[in-house]
Protein backbone atom coordinates (compact mmCIF):
# COMPACT_ATOMS: atom_id res chain seq x y z
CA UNK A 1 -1.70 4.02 21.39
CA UNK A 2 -1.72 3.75 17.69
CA UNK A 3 -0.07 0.13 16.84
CA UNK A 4 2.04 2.20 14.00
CA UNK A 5 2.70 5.67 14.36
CA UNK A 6 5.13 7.34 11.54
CA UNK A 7 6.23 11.13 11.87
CA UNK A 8 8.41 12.88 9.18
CA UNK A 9 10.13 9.62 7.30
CA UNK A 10 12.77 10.63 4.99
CA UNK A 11 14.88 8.24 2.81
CA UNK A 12 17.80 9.30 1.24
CA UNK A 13 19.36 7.04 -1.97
CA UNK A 14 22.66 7.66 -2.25
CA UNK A 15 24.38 7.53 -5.69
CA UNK A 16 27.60 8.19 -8.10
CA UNK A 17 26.38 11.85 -8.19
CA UNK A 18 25.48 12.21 -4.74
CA UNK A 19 22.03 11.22 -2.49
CA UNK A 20 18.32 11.84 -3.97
CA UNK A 21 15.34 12.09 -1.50
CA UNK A 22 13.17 9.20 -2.44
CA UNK A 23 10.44 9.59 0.34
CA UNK A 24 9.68 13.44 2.20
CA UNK A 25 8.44 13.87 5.29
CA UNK A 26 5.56 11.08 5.45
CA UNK A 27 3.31 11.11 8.39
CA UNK A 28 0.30 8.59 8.91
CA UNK A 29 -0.38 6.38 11.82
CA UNK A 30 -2.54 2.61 11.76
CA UNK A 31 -4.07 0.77 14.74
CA UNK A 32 -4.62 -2.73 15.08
CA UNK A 33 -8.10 -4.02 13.48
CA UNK A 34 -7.74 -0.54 10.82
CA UNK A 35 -6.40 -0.89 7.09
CA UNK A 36 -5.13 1.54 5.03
CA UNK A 37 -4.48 1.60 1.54
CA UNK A 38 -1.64 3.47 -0.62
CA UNK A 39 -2.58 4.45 -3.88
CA UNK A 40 -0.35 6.28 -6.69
CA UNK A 41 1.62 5.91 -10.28
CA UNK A 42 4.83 3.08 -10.18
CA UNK A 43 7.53 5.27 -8.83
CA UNK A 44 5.53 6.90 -6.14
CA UNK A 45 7.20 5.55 -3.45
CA UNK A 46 4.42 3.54 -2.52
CA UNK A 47 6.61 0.06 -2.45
CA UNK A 48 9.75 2.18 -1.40
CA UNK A 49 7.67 3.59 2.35
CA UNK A 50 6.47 -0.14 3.24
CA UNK A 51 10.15 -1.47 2.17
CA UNK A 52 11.26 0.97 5.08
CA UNK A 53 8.66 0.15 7.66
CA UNK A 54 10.20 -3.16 7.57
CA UNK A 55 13.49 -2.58 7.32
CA UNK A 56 13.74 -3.92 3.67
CA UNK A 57 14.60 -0.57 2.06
CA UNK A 58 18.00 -0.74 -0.30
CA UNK A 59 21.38 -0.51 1.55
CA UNK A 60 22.32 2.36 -0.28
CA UNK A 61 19.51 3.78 1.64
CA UNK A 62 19.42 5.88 5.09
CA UNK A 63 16.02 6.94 6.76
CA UNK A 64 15.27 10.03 9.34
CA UNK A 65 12.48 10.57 11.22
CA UNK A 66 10.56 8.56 13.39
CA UNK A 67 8.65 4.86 13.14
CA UNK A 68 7.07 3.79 16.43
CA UNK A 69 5.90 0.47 16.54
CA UNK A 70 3.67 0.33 19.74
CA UNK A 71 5.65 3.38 21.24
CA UNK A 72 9.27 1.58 20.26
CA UNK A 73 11.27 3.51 17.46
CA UNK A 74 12.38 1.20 14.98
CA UNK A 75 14.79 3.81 12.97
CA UNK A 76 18.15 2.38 13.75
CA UNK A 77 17.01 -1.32 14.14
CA UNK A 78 20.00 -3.42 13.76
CA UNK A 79 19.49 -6.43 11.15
CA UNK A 80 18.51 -9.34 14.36
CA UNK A 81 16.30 -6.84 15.64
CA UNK A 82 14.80 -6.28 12.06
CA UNK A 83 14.39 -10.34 11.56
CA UNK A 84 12.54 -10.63 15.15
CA UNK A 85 9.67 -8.67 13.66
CA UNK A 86 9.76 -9.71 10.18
CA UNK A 87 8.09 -12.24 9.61
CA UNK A 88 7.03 -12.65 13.23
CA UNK A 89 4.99 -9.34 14.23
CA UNK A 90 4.36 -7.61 10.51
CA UNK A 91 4.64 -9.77 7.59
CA UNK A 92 4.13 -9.29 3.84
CA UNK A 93 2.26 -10.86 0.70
CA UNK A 94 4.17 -9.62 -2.49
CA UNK A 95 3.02 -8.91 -5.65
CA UNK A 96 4.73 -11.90 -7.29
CA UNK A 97 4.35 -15.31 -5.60
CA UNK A 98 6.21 -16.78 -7.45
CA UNK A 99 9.17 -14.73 -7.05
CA UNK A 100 8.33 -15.09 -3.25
CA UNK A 101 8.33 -18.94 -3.16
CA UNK A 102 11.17 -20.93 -2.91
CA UNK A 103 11.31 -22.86 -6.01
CA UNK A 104 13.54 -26.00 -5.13
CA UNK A 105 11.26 -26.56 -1.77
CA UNK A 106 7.88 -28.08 -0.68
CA UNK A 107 4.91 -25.32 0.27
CA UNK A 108 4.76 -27.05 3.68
CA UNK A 109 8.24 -26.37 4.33
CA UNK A 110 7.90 -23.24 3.18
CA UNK A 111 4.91 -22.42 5.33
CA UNK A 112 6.31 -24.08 8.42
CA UNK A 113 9.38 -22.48 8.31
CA UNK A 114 8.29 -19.29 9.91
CA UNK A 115 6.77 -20.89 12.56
CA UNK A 116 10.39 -22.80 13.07
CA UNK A 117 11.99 -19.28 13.28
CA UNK A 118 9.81 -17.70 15.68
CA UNK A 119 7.94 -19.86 17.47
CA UNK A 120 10.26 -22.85 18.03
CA UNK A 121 7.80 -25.69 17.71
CA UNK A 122 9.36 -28.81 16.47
CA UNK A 123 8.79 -29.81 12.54
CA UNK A 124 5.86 -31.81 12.81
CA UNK A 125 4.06 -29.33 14.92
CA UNK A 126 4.85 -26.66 12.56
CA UNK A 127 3.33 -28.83 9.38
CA UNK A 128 0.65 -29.57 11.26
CA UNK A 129 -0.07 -25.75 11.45
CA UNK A 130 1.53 -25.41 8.16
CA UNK A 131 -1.70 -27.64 6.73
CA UNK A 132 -3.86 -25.96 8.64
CA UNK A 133 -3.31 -22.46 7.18
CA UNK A 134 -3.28 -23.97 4.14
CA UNK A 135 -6.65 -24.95 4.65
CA UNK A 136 -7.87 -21.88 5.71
CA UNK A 137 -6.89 -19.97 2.51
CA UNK A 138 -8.42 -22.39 0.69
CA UNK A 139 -5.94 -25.12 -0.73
CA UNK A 140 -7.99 -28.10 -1.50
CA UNK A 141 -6.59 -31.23 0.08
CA UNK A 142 -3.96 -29.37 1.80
CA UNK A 143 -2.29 -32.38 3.96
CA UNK A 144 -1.31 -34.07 0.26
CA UNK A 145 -0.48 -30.99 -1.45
CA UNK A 146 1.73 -29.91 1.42
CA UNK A 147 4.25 -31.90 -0.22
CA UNK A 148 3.90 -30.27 -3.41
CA UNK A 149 6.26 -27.47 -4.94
CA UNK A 150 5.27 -24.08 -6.03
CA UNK A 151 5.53 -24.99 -10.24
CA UNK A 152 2.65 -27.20 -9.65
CA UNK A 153 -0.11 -24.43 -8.47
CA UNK A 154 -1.95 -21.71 -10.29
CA UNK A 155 -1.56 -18.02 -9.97
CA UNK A 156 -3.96 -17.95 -7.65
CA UNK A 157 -3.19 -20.67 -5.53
CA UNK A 158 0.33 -19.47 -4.81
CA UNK A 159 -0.72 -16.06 -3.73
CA UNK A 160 -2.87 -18.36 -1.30
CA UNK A 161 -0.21 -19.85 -0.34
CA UNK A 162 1.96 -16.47 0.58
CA UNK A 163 -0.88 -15.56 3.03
CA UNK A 164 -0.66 -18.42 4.53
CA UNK A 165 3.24 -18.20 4.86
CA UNK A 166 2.60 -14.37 5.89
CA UNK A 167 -0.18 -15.54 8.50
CA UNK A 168 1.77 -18.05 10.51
CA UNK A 169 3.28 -16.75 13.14
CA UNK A 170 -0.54 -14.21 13.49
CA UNK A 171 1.23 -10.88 12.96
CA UNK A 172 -0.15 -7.70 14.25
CA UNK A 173 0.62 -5.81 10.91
CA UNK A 174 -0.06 -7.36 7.02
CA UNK A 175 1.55 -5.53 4.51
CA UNK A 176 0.04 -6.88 0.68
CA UNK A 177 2.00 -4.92 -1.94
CA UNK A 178 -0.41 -5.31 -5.46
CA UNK A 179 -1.31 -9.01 -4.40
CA UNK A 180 -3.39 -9.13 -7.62
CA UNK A 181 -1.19 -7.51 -10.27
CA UNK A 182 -1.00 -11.01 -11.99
CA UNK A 183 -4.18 -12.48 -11.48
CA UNK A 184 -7.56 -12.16 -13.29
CA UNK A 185 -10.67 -10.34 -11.95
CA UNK A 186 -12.32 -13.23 -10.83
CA UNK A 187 -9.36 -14.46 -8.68
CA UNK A 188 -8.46 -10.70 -7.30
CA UNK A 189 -11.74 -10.56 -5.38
CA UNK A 190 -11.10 -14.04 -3.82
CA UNK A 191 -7.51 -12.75 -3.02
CA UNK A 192 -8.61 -9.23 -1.49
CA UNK A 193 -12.02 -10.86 -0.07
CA UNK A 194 -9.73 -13.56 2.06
CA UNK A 195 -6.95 -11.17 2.97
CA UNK A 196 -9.96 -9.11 4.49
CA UNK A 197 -11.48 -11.79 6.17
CA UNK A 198 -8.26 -12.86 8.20
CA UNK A 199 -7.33 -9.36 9.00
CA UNK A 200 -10.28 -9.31 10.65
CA UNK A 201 -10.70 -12.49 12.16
CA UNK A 202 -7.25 -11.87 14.11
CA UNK A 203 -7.92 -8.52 14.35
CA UNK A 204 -4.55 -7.35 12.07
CA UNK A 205 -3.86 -4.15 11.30
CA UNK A 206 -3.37 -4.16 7.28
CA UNK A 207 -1.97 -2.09 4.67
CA UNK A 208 -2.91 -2.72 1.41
CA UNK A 209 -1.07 -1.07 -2.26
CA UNK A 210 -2.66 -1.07 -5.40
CA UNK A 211 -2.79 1.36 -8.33
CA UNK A 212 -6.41 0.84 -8.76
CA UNK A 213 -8.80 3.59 -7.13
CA UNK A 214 -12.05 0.45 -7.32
CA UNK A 215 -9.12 -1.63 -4.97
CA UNK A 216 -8.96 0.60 -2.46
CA UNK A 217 -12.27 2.51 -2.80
CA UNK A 218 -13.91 -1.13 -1.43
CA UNK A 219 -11.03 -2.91 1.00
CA UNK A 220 -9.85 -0.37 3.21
CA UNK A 221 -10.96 2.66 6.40
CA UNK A 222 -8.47 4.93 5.17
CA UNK A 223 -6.57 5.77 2.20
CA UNK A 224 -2.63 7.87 1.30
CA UNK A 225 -2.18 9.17 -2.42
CA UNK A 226 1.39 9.41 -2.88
CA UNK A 227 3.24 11.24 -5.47
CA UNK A 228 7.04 11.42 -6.25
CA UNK A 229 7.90 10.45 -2.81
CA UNK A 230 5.13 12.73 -0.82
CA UNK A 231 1.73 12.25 0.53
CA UNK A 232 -0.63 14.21 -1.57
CA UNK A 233 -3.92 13.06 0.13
CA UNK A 234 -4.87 11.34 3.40
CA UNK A 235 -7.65 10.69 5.38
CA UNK A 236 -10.77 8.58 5.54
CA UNK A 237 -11.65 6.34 1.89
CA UNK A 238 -15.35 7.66 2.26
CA UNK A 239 -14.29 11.32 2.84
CA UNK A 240 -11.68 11.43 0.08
CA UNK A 241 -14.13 9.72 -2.71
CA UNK A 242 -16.51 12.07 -1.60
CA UNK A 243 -14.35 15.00 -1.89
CA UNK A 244 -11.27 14.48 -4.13
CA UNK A 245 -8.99 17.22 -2.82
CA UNK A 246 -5.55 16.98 -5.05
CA UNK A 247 -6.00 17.79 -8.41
CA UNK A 248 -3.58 14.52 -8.90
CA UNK A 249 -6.00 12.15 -6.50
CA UNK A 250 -8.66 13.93 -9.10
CA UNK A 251 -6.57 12.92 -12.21
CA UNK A 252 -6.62 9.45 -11.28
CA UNK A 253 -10.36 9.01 -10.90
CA UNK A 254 -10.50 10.99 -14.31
CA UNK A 255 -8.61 8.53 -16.42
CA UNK A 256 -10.18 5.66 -15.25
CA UNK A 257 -11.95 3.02 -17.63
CA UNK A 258 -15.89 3.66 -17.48
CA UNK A 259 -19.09 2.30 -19.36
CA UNK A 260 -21.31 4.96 -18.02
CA UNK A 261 -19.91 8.09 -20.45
CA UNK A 262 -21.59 9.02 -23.53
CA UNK A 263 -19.92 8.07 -26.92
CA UNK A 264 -19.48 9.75 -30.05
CA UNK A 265 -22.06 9.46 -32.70
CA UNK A 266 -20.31 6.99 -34.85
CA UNK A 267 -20.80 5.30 -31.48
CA UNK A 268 -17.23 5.08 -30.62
CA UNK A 269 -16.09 5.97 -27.14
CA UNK A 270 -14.01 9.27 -26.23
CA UNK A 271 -10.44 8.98 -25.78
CA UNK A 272 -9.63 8.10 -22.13
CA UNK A 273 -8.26 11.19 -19.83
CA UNK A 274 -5.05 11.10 -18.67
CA UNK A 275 -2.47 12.90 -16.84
CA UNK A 276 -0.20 14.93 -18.80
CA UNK A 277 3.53 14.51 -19.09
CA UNK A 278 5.66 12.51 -16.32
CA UNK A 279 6.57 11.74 -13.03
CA UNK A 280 9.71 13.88 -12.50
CA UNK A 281 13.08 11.68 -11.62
CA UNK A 282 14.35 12.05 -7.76
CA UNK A 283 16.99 14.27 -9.04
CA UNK A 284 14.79 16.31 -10.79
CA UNK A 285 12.02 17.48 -8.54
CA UNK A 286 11.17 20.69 -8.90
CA UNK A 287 11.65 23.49 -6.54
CA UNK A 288 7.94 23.68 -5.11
CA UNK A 289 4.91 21.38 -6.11
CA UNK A 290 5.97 18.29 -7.75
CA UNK A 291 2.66 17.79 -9.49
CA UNK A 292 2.94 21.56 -10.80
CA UNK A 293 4.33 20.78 -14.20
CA UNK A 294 1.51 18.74 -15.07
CA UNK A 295 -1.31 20.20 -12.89
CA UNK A 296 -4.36 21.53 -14.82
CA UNK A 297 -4.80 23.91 -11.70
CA UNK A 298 -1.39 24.93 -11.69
CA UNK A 299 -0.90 29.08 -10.82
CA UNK A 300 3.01 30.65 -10.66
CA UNK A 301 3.12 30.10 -7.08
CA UNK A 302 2.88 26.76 -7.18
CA UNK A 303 6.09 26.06 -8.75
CA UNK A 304 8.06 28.68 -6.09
CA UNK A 305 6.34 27.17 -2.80
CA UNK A 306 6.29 23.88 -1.14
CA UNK A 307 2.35 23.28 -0.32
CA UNK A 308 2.05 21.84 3.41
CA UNK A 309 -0.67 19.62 4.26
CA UNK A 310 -4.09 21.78 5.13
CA UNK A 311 -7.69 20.05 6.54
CA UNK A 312 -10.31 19.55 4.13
CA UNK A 313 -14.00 19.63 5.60
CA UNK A 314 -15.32 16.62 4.06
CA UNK A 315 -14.71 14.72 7.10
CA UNK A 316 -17.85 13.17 8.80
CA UNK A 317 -17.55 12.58 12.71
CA UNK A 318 -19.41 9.23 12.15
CA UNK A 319 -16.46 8.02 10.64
CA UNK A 320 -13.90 8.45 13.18
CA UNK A 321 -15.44 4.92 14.82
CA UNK A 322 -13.53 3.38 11.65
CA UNK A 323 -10.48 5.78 10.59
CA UNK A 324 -6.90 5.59 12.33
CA UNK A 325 -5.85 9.32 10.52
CA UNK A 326 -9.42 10.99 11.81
CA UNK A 327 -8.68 13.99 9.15
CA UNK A 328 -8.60 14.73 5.67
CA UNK A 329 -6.10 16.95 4.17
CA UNK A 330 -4.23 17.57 0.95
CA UNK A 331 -1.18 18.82 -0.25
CA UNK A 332 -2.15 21.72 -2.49
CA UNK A 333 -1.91 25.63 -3.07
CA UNK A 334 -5.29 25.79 -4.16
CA UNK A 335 -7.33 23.48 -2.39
CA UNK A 336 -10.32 25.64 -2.92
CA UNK A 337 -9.93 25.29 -7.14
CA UNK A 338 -11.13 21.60 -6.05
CA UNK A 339 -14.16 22.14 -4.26
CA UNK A 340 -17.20 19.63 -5.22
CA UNK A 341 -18.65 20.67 -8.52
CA UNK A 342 -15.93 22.64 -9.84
CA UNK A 343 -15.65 21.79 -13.84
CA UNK A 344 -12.05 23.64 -14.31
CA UNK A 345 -10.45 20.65 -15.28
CA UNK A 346 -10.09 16.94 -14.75
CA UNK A 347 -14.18 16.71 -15.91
């Protein structure tokens, strides 16, 4: 039994001029000791689908479908229910730590306190622990600088200091939502290459967001491309770089930054690619393919028809040992216009 199983999750925002759909019909599933990275533009609904697998969405919010959560729906989750697994069986590292710390508080507080929630061990039990983690994600002299508050750390540090708080009550399921927007390169790797190493020391199921193909490409079994509130791609991160089969998944490799294209003679480089036009607004999604209106691939049919999700035979069977999905597939019209080696567009 998968430890996360979703089927057709829709959110609904609802608004002065009526409700929007902000997430259709998302299907993907995660066991324990997997990870699986989403990947698409701001406004994707990347941060939006974990927000509603923990029950964090907006209140002007109201979800269908189903979440299971070791066989147990968790659509209609009152708000105690919600805070007995918060925290305590799937956590989250944000984006911003320090928008996540608590500014007016020590870091071994704030590190115990989960502990104090869930587990009910007394205060010095939980600092105790509290240090501990601390010392696992690497915070030099952690017993001293237990007593220390947020200001006084780097960027770095205080992200290492929201795994810690996210790791200490060992939750089945980490959620890290673009834990290295703010950070430079050097520190990102640390970041992604400890996250990875406790995942799998206590054998977590993670999910990891980023907007950066290289992110995902290197931290995670299984990858979902998401575009104005759909899945556009899923399946295993080997099969899908070695097969892009959206033309938006294929867009995104496109305009990323390389040092391996050929420059012009005056020995300037080309102009980066990039995908034309917008994301539509919620309100404004067009009638069949949202990607149509800016689709290089883009036939009349594909803004009259919804595309459903079809297989794509890039899958290996050697890589079922490490993929929770098991098949690749992709939202499109005309997946055959993106077969390997076609030069159409996107080159």
């Amino acid at each position: 039994m998968p430890l996360l199983e979703v089927t057709g999750l829709n959110l609904f925002v609802r608004g002065s001029q009526g409700a929007v759909q902000a997430l259709r019909h998302l299907s993907f599933k995660l066991e324990r000791g997997r990870s699986l990275g989403i990947i698409g533009e701001s406004g994707s609904g990347k941060s939006l689908t974990v927000q509603t697998l923990m029950g964090l969405q907006p209140e002007n919010t109201s979800a269908t479908g189903s979440i299971l959560w070791e066989g147990q729906e968790l659509i209609g989750y009152t708000e105690r229910q919600w805070q007995s697994m918060r925290g305590n069986r799937m956590a989250m590292v944000f984006q911003e730590p320090m928008t996540a710390l608590n500014p007016v508080h020590t870091i071994g507080r704030q590190v115990a306190e989960p502990m104090l929630l869930h587990k009910s061990l007394d205060k010095k039990t939980a600092l105790q622990a509290a240090i501990g983690l601390l010392e696992r994600v690497g915070i030099a002299n952690a017993s001293a600088r237990a007593n220390d508050y947020p200001h006084q750390f780097s960027g770095g540090q205080r992200q290492r200091i929201t795994i810690a708080m996210a790791l200490a009550c060992e939750p089945d399921l980490l959620i890290a939502d673009e834990p290295t927007t703010a950070l430079d390169v050097t520190v990102q790797q640390q970041i992604l290459d400890l996250i990875n190493d406790v995942a799998a020391e206590r054998n977590m199921a993670l999910i990891l967001i980023s907007h950066d193909l290289g992110v995902i490409s290197q931290n995670v079994d299984d990858m979902l491309v998401m575009y104005g509130g759909q899945i556009v791609e899923s399946g295993p991160t080997a099969a899908i770089f070695r097969h892009m089969a959206h033309p938006y998944t294929r867009g995104l490799m496109a305009a990323r930054p390389r040092l391996d294209v050929p420059r012009q003679p005056s020995g300037k480089p080309f102009d980066l690619l990039t995908i034309p036009g917008t994301v539509p607004a919620l309100k404004d999604l067009p009638r069949g393919c949202t990607f149509a209106g800016r689709c290089s691939f883009t036939q009349e049919r594909c803004f009259d028809n919804q595309p459903q999700r079809v297989g794509i035979p890039s899958f290996q069977p050697q890589e079922a040992e490490y993929s929770s999905l098991g098949v690749h597939q992709a939202r499109c019209l005309r997946p055959e216009a993106m077969r390997p080696g076609n030069t159409e567009a996107w080159k």
